[in-house]
PDB file of N, CA and C in Angstrom:
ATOM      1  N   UNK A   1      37.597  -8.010  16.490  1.00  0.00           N
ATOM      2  CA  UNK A   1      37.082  -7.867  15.150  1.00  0.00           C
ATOM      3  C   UNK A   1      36.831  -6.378  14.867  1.00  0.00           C
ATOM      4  N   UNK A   2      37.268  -5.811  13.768  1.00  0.00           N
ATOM      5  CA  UNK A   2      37.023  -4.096  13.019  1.00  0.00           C
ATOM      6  C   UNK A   2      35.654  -4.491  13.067  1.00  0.00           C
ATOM      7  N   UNK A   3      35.020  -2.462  13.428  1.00  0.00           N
ATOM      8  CA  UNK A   3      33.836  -2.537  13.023  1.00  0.00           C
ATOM      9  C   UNK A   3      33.597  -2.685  11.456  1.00  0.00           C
ATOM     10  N   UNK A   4      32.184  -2.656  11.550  1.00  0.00           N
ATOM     11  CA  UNK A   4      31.505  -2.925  10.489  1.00  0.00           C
ATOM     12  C   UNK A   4      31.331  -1.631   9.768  1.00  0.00           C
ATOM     13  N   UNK A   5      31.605  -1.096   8.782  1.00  0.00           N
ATOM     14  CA  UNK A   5      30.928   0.097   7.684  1.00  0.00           C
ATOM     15  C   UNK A   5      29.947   0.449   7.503  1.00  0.00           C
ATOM     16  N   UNK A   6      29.721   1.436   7.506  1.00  0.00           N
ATOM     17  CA  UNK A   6      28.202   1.693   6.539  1.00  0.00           C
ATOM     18  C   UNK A   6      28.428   1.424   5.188  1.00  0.00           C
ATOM     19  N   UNK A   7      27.704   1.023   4.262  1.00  0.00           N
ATOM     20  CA  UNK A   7      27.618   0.911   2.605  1.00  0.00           C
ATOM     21  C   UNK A   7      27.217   1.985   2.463  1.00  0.00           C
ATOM     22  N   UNK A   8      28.341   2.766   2.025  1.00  0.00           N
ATOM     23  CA  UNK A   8      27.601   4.650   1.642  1.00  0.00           C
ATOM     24  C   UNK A   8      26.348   4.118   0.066  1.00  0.00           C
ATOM     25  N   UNK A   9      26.375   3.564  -0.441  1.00  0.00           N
ATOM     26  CA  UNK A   9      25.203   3.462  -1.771  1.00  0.00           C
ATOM     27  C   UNK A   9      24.248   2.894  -0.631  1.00  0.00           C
ATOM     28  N   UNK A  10      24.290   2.336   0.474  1.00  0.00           N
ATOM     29  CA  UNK A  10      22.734   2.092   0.787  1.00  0.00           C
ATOM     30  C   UNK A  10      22.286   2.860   1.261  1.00  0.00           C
ATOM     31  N   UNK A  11      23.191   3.741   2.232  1.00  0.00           N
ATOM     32  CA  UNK A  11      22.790   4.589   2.915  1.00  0.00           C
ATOM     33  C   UNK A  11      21.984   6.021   2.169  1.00  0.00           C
ATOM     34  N   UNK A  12      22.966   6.144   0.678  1.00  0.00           N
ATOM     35  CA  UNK A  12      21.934   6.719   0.137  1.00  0.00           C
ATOM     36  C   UNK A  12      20.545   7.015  -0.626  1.00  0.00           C
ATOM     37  N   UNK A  13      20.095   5.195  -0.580  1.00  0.00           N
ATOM     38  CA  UNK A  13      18.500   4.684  -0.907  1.00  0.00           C
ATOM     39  C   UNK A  13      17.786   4.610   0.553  1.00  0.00           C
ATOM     40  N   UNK A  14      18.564   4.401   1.372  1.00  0.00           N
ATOM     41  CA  UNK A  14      17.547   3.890   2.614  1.00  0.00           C
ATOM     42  C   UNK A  14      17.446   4.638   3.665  1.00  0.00           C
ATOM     43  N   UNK A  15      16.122   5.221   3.768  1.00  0.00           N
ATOM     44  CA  UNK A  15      16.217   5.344   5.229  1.00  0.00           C
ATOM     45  C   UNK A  15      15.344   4.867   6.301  1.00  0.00           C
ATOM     46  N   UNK A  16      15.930   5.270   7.559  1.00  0.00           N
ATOM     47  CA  UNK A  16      15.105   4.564   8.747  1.00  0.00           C
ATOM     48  C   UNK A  16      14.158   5.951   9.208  1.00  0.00           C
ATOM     49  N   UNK A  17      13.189   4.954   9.599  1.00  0.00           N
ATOM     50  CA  UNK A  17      12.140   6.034  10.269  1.00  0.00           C
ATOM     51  C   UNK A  17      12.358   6.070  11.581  1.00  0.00           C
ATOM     52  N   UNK A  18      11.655   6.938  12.718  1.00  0.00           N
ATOM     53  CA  UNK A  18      11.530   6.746  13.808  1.00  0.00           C
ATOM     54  C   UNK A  18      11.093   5.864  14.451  1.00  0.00           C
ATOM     55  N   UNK A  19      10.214   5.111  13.931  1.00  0.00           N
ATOM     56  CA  UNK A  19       9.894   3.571  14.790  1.00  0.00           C
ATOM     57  C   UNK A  19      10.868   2.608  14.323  1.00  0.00           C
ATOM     58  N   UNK A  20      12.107   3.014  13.617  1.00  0.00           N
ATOM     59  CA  UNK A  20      12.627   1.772  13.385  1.00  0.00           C
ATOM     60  C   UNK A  20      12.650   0.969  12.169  1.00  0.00           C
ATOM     61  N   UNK A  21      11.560   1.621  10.997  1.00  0.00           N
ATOM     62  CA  UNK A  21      11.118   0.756   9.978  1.00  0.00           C
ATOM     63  C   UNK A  21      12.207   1.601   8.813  1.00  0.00           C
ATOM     64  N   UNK A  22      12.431   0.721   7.607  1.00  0.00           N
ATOM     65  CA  UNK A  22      13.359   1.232   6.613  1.00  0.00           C
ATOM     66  C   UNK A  22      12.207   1.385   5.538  1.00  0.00           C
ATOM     67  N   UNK A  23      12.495   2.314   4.739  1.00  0.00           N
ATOM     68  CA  UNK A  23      11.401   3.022   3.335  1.00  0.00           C
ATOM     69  C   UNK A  23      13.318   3.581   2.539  1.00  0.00           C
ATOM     70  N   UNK A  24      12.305   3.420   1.066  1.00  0.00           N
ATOM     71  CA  UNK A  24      13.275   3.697   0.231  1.00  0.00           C
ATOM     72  C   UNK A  24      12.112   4.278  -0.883  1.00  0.00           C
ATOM     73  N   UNK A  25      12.755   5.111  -1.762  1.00  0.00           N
ATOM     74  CA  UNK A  25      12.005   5.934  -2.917  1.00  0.00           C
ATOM     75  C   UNK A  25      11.763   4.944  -4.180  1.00  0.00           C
ATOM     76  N   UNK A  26      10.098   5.411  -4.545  1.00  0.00           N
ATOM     77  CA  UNK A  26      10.004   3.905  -5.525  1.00  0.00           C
ATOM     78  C   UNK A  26      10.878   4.175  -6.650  1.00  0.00           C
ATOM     79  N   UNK A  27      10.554   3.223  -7.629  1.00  0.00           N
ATOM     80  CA  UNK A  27      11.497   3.055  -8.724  1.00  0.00           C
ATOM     81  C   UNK A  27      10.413   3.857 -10.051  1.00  0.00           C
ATOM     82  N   UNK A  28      11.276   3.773 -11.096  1.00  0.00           N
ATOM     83  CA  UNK A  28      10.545   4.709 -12.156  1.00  0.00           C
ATOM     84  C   UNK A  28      10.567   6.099 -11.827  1.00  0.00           C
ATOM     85  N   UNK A  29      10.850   6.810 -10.835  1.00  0.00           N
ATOM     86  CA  UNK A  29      10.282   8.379 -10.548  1.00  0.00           C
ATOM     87  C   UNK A  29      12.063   9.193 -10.704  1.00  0.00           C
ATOM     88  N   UNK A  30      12.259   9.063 -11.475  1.00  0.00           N
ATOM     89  CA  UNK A  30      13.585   9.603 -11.746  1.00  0.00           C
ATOM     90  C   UNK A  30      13.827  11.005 -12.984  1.00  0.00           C
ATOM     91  N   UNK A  31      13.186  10.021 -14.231  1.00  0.00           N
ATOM     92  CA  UNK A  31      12.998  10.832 -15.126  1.00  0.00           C
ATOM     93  C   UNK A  31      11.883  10.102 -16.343  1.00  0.00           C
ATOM     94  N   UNK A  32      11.872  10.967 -17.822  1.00  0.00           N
ATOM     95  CA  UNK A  32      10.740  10.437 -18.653  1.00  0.00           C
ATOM     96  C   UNK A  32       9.559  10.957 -17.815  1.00  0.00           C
ATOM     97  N   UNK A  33       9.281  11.997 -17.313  1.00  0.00           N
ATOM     98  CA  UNK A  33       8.198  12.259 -16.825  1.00  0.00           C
ATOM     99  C   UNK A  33       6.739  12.710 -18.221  1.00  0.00           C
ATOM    100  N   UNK A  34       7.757  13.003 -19.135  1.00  0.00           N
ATOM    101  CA  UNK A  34       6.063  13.362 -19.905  1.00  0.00           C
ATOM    102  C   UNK A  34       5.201  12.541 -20.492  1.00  0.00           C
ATOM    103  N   UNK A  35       5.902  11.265 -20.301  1.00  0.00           N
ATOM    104  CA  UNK A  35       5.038  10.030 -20.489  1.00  0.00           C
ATOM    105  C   UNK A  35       4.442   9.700 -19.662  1.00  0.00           C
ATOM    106  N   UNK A  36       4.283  10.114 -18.650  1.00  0.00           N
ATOM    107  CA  UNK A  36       3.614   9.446 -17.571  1.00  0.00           C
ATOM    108  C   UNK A  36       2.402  10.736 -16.872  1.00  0.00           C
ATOM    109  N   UNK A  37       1.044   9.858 -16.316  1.00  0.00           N
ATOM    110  CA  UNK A  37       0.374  10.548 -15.662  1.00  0.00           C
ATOM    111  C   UNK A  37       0.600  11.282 -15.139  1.00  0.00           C
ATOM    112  N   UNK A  38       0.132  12.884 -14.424  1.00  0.00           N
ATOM    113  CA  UNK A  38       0.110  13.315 -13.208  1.00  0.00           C
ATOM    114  C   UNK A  38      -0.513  12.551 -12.194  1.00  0.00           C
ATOM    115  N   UNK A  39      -1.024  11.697 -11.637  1.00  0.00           N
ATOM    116  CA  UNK A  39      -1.403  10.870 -11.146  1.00  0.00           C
ATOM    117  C   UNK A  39      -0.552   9.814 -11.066  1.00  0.00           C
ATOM    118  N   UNK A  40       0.008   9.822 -11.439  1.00  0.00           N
ATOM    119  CA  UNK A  40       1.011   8.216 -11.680  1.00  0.00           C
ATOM    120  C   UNK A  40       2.349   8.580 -11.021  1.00  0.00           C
ATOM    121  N   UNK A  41       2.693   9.913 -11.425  1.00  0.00           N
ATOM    122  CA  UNK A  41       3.835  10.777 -10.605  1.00  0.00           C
ATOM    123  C   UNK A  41       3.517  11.408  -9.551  1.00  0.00           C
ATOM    124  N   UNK A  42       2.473  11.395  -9.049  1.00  0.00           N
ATOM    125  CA  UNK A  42       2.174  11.594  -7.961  1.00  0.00           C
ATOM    126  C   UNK A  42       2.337  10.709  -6.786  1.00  0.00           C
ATOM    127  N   UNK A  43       1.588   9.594  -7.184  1.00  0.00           N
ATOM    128  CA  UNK A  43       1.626   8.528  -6.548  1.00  0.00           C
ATOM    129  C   UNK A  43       3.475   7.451  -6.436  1.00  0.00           C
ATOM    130  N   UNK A  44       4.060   8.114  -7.548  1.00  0.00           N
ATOM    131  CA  UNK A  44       5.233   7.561  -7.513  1.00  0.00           C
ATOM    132  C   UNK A  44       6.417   8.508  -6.534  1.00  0.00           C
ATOM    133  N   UNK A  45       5.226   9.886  -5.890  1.00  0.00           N
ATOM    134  CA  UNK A  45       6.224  10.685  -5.201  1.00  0.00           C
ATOM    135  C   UNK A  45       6.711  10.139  -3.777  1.00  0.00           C
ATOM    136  N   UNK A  46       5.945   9.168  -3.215  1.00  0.00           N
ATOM    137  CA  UNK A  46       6.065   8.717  -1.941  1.00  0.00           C
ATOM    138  C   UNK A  46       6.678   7.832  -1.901  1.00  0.00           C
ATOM    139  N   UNK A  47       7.954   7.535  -0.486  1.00  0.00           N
ATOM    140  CA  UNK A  47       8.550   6.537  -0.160  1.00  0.00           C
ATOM    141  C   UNK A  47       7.601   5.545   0.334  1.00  0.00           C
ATOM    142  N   UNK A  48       7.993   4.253  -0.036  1.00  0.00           N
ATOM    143  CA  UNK A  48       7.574   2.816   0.452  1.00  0.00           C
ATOM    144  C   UNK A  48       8.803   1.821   1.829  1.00  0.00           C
ATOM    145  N   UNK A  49       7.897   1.226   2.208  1.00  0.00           N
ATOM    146  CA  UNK A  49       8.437   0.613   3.011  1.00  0.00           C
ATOM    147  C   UNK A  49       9.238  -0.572   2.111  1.00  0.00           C
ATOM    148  N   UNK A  50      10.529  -0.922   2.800  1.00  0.00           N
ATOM    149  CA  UNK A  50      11.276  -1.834   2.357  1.00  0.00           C
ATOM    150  C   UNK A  50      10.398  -3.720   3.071  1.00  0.00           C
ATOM    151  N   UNK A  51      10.317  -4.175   1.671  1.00  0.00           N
ATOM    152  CA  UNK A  51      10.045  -5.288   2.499  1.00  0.00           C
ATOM    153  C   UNK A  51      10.697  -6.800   3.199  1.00  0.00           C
ATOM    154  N   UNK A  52       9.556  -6.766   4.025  1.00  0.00           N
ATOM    155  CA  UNK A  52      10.232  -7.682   5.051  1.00  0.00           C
ATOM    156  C   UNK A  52      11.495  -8.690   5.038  1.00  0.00           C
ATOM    157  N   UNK A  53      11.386  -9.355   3.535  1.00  0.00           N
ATOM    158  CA  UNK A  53      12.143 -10.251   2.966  1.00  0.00           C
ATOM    159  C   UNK A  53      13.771  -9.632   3.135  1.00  0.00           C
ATOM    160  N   UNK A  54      13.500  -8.312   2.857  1.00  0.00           N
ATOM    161  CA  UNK A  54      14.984  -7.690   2.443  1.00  0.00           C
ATOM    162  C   UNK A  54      15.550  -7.622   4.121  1.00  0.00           C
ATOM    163  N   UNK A  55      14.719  -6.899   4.887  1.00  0.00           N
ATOM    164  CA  UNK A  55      14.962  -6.017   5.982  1.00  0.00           C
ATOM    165  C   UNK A  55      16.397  -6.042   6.550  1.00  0.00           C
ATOM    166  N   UNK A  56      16.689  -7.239   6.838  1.00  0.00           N
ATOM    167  CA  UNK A  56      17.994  -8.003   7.761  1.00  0.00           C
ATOM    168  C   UNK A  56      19.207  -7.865   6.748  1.00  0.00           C
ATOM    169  N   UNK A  57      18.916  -8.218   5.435  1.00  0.00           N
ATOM    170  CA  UNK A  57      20.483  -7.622   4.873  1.00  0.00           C
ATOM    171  C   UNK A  57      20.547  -6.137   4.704  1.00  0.00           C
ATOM    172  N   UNK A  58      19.159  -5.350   4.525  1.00  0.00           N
ATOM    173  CA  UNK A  58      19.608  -3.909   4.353  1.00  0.00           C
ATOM    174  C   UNK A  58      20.188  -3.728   5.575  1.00  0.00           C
ATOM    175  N   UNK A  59      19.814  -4.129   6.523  1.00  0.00           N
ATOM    176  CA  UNK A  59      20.337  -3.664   8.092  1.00  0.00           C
ATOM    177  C   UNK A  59      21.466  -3.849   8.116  1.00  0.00           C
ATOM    178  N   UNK A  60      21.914  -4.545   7.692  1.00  0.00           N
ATOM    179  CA  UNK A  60      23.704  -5.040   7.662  1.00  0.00           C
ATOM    180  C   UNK A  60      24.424  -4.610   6.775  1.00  0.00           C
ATOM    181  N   UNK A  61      23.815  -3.451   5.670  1.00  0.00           N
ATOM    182  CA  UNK A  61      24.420  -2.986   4.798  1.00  0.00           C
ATOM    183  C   UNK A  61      24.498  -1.651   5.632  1.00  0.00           C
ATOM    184  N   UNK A  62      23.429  -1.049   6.056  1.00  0.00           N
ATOM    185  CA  UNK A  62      23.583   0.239   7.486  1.00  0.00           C
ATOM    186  C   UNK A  62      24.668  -0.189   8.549  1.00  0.00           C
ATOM    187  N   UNK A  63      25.121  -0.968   8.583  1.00  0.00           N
ATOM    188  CA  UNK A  63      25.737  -1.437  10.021  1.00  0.00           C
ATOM    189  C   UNK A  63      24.744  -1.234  11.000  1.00  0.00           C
ATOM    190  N   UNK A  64      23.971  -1.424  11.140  1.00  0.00           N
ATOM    191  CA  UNK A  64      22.909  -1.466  12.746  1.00  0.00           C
ATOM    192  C   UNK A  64      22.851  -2.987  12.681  1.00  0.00           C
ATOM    193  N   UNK A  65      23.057  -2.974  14.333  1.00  0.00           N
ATOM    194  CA  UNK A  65      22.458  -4.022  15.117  1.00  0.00           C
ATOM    195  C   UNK A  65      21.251  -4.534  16.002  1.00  0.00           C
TER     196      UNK A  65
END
């Protein structure tokens, strides 16, 4: 059986941390910033962890096993 690919579009939302865990950048923090808090864009500056539900197909969209 051919290996498996990476999905270059996931690879460029997701990444893995050093323990292993996947985080991706929240949503909304793109643009339209003058509507929004400094506080609100602040808090929208940090990656989140991907959750659990997803984990196993993002992994298979990385090709990791």
């Amino acid at each position: 059986m051919p290996k498996m690919k990476t999905s270059k579009t996931a690879a460029k939302r997701f990444k893995k941390t050093g323990t292993g865990q996947l985080r991706h950048e929240q949503q909304n923090n793109q643009h339209k910033f003058e509507s929004k808090s400094s506080s609100r864009k602040h808090r929208l500056d940090r990656d989140v962890d991907v959750h659990p539900s997803d984990t196993k197909r993002i992994k298979r969209l990385l090709a990791e096993r």
